[in-house]
Structure formats: structure tokens, C-alpha cells
C-alpha atoms as a PDB file:
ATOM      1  CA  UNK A   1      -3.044-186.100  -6.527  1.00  0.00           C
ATOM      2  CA  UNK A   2       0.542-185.748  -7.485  1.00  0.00           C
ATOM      3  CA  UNK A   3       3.345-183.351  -6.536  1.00  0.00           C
ATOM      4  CA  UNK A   4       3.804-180.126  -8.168  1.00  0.00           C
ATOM      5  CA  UNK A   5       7.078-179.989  -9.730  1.00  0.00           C
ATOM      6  CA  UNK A   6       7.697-176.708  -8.577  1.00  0.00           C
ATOM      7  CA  UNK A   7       7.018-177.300  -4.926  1.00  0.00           C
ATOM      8  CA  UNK A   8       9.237-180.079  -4.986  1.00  0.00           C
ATOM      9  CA  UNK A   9      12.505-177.878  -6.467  1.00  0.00           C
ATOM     10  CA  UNK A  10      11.442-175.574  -3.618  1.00  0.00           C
ATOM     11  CA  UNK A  11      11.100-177.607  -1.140  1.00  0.00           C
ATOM     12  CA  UNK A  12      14.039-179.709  -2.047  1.00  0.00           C
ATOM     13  CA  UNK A  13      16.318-176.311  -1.869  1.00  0.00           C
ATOM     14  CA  UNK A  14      15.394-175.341   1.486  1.00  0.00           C
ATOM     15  CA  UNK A  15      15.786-178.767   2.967  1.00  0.00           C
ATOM     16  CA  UNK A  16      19.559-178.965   1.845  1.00  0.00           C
ATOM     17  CA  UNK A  17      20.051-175.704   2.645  1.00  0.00           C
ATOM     18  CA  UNK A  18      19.186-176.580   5.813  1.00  0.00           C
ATOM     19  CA  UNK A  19      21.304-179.853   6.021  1.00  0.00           C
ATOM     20  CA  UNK A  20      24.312-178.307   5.055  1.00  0.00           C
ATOM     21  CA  UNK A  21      23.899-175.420   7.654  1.00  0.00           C
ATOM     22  CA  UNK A  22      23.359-177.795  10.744  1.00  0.00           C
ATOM     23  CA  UNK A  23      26.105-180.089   9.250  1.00  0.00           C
ATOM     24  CA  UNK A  24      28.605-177.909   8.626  1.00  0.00           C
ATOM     25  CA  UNK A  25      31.890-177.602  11.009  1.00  0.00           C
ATOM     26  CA  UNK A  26      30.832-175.238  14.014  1.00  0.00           C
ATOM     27  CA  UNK A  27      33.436-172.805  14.700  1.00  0.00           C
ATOM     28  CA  UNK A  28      34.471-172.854  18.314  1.00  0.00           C
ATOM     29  CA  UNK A  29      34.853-169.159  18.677  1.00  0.00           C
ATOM     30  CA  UNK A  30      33.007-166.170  18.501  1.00  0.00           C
ATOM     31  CA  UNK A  31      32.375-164.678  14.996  1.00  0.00           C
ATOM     32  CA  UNK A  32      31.366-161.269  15.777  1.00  0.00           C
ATOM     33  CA  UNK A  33      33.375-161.728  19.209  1.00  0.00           C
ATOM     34  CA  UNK A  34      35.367-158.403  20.768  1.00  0.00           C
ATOM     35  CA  UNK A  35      38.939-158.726  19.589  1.00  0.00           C
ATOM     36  CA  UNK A  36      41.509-157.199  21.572  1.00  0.00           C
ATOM     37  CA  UNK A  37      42.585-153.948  19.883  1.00  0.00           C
ATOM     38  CA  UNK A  38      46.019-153.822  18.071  1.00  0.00           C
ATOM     39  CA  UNK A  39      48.501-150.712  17.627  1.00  0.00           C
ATOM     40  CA  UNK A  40      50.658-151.017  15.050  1.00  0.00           C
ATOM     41  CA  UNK A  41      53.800-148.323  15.513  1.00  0.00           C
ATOM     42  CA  UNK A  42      56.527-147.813  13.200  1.00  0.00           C
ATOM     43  CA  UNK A  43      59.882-147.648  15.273  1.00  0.00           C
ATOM     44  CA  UNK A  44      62.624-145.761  12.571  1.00  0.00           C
ATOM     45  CA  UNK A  45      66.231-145.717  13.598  1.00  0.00           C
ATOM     46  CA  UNK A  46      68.592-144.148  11.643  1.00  0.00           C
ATOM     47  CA  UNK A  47      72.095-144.165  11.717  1.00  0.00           C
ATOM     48  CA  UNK A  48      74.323-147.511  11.119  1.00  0.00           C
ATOM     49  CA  UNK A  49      75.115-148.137  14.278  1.00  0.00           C
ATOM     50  CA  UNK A  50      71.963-149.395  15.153  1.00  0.00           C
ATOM     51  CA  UNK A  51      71.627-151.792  12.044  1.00  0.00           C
ATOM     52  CA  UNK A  52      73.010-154.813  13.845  1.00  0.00           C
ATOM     53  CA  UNK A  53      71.813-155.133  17.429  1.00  0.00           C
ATOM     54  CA  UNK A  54      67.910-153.630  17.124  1.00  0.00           C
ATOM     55  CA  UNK A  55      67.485-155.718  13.974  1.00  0.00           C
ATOM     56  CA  UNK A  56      64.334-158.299  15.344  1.00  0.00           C
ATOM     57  CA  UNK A  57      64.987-157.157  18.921  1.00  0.00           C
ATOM     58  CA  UNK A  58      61.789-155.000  19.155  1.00  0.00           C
ATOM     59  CA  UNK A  59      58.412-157.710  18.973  1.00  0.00           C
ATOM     60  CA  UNK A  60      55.026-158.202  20.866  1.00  0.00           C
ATOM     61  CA  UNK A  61      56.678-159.958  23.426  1.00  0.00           C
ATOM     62  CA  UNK A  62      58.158-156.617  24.749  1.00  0.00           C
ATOM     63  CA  UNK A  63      54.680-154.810  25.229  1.00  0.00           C
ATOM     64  CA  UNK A  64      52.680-157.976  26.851  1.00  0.00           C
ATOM     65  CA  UNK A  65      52.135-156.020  30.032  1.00  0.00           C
ATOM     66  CA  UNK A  66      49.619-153.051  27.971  1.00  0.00           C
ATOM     67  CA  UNK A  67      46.057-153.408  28.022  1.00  0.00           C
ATOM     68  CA  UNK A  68      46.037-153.152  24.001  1.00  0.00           C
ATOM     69  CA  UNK A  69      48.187-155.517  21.915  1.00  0.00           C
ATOM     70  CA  UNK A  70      50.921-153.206  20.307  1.00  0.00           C
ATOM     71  CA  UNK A  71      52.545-154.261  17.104  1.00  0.00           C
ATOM     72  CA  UNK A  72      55.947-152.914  16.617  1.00  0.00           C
ATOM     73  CA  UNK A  73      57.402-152.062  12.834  1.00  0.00           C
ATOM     74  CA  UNK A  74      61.000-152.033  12.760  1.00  0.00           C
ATOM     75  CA  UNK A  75      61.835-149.654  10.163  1.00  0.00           C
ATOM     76  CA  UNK A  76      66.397-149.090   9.960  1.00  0.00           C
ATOM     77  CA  UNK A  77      67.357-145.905   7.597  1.00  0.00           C
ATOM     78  CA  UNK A  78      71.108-145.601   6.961  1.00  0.00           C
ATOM     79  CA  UNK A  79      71.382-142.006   6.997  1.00  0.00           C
ATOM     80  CA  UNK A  80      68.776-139.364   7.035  1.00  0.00           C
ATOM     81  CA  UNK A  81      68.939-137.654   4.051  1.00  0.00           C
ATOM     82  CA  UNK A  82      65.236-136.304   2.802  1.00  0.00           C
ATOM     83  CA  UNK A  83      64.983-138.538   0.263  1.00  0.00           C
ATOM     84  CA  UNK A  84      65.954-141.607   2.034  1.00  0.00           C
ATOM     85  CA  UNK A  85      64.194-140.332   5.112  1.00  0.00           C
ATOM     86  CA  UNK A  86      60.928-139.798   3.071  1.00  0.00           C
ATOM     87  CA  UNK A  87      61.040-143.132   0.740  1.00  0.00           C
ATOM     88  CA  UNK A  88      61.555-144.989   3.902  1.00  0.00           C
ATOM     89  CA  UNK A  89      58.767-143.731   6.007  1.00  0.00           C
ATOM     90  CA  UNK A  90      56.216-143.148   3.146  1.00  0.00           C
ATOM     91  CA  UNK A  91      56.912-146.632   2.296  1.00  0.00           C
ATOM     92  CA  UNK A  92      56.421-148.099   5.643  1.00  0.00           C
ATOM     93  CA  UNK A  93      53.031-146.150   5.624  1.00  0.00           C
ATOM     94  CA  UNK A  94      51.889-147.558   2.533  1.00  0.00           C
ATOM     95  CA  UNK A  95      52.580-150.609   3.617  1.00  0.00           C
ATOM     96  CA  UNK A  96      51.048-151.387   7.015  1.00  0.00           C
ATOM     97  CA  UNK A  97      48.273-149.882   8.701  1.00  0.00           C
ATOM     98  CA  UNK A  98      50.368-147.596  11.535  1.00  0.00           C
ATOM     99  CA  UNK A  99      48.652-145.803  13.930  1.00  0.00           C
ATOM    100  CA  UNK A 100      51.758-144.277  15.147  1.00  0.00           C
ATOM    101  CA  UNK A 101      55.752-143.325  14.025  1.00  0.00           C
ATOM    102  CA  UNK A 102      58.539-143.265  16.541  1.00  0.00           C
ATOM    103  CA  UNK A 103      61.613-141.508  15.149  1.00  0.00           C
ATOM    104  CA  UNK A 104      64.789-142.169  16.630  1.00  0.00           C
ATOM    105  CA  UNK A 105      67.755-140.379  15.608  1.00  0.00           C
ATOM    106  CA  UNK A 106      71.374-139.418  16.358  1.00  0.00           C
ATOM    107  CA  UNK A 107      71.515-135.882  14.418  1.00  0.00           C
ATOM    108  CA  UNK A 108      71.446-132.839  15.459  1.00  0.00           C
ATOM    109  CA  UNK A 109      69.354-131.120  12.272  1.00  0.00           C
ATOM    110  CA  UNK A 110      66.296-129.392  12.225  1.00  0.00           C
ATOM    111  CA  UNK A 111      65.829-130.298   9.098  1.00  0.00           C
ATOM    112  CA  UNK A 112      64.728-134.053  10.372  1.00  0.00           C
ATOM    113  CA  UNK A 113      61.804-132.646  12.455  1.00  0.00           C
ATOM    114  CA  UNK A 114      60.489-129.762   9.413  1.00  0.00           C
ATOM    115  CA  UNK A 115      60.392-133.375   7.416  1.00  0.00           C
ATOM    116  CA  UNK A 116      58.856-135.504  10.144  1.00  0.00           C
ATOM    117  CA  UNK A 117      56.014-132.051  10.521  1.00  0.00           C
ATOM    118  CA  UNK A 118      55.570-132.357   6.438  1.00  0.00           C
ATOM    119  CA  UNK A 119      54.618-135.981   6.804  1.00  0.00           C
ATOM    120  CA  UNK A 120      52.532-135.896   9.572  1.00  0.00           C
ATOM    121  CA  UNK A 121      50.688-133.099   8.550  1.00  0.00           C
ATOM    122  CA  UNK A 122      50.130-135.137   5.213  1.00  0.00           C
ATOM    123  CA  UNK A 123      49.185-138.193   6.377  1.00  0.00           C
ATOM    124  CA  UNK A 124      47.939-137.139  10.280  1.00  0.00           C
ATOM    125  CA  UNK A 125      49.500-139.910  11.629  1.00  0.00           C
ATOM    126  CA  UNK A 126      51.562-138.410  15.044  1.00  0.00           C
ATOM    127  CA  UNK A 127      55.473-138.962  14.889  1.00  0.00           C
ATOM    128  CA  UNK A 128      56.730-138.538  18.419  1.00  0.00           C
ATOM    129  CA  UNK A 129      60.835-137.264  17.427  1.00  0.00           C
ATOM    130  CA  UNK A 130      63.304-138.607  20.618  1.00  0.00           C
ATOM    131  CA  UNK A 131      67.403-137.494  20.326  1.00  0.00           C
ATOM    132  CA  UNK A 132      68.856-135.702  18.299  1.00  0.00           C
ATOM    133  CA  UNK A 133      67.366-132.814  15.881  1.00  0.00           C
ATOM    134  CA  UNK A 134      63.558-134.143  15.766  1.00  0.00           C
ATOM    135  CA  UNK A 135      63.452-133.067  19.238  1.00  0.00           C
ATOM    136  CA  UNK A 136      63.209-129.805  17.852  1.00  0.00           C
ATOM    137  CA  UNK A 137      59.705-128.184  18.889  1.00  0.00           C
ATOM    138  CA  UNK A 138      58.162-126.271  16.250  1.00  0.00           C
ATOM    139  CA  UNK A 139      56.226-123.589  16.888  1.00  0.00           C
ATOM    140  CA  UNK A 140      52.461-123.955  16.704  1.00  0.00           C
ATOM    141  CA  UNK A 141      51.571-121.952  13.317  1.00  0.00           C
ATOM    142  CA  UNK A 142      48.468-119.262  14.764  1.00  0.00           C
ATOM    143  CA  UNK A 143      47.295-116.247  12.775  1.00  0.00           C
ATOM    144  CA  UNK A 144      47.466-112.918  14.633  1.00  0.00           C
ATOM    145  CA  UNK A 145      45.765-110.434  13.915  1.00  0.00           C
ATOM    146  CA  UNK A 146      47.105-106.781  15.138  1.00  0.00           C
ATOM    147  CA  UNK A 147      45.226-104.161  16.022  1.00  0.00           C
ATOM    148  CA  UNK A 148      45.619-100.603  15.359  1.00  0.00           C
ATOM    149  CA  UNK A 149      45.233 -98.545  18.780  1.00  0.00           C
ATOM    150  CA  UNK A 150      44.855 -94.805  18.957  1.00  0.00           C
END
């Protein structure tokens, strides 16, 4: 009456499997628990007047009164040429996960919000334009169709 080799691999497996399950470090929170929903929005100011006293200022801290934890992304452009304008933002997106872009800017070109449409539209992330020439409302493209009327 002896012991099958291969019933002893087995059963040797499944008991330290088993040993280093119930002895290994519990974790004291909940794996699959809910975690509380982050926003991460890209803040761009552009101009240079702004590079000095918003650097850091914008953090978590400021939005601790939401119901969502909001992660702000402090991107600074020097001047809002297209190129510099587009490199910045693309590269901010390509970066981070945003969710949003909030374009600040002291301008007064339409130019800035036809570029902040164009990327939007690309990436359909919303860009909410305050001061200056974002502010600019485009016009909602619709096709019309006319109508010939005797």
C-alpha cells in the first residue's frame, strides 16, 4: 500500500497553494472597492504675464468642496501662435488622460477659438474658451436644404 507518486505532486501543490494564500499579507482595503471618481482638466494660460504667479497655484486642494475629485493640469503657453498653441495642447493630451481643457487667454483673435474647434472636434474632448478671442461662438455648422416654391 504505498503512495502514488502522482497523487503526492498533486496533493503537495494544492496544499502550498493553499498555505501561501491564507499566509500571505491581507490587504486592509477593498480590492474591487468604489473609488471616488477623478477629473483631470487641463487649465492653459497663455500670455507671460501669467507665467509667474499661477505657476503651482492651481492643485486638488482648491476643488475639495466637489463631490468628484478634480485634478487640475497646469498647462502656461507664451504666446498663442498655432503652432505653439497646438504643440502645447496636443502634447498635454497625449500626455495625461484629460477629460476636459480650459483655455484662458488675453487675445482678442478668432483665430484662437477656429483652433480650439479643430482640436476638439479631433479629439472630442470639450474646451470651454473664457477672455479674450476663444470667447468667440461659432456657429453650429447645419445643412439646409432650400426649397423651390411656386
Amino acid at each position: 500500500m504505498g503512495v502514488h507518486l502522482g497523487c503526492l505532486s498533486d496533493t503537495l501543490w494544492l496544499s502550498l497553494l493553499l498555505l501561501s494564500v491564507f499566509s500571505a499579507p491581507r490587504c486592509q482595503c477593498r480590492p474591487f472597492g468604489m473609488v471616488e471618481p477623478t477629473v483631470n482638466v487641463a487649465v492653459v494660460f497663455s500670455g507671460s504675464a501669467y507665467q509667474s504667479e499661477i505657476k503651482g497655484r492651481l492643485s486638488r486642494e482648491n476643488f475639495l468642496d466637489l463631490p468628484l475629485e478634480v485634478n487640475p493640469i497646469t498647462v502656461l503657453v507664451n504666446n498663442t501662435n498655432p503652432r505653439t498653441l497646438l504643440t502645447r495642447i496636443c502634447d498635454t493630451l497625449a500626455a495625461n488622460r484629460v477629460h476636459g481643457v480650459i483655455f484662458e487667454d488675453n487675445i482678442g483673435s478668432e483665430a484662437v477659438a477656429q483652433i480650439l474647434d479643430f482640436i476638439s472636434t479631433q479629439t472630442a474632448v470639450p474646451i470651454v474658451g473664457i477672455s479674450g478671442g476663444s470667447a468667440v461662438v461659432l456657429p453650429h455648422k447645419v445643412r439646409v436644404e432650400h426649397r423651390a416654391s411656386l
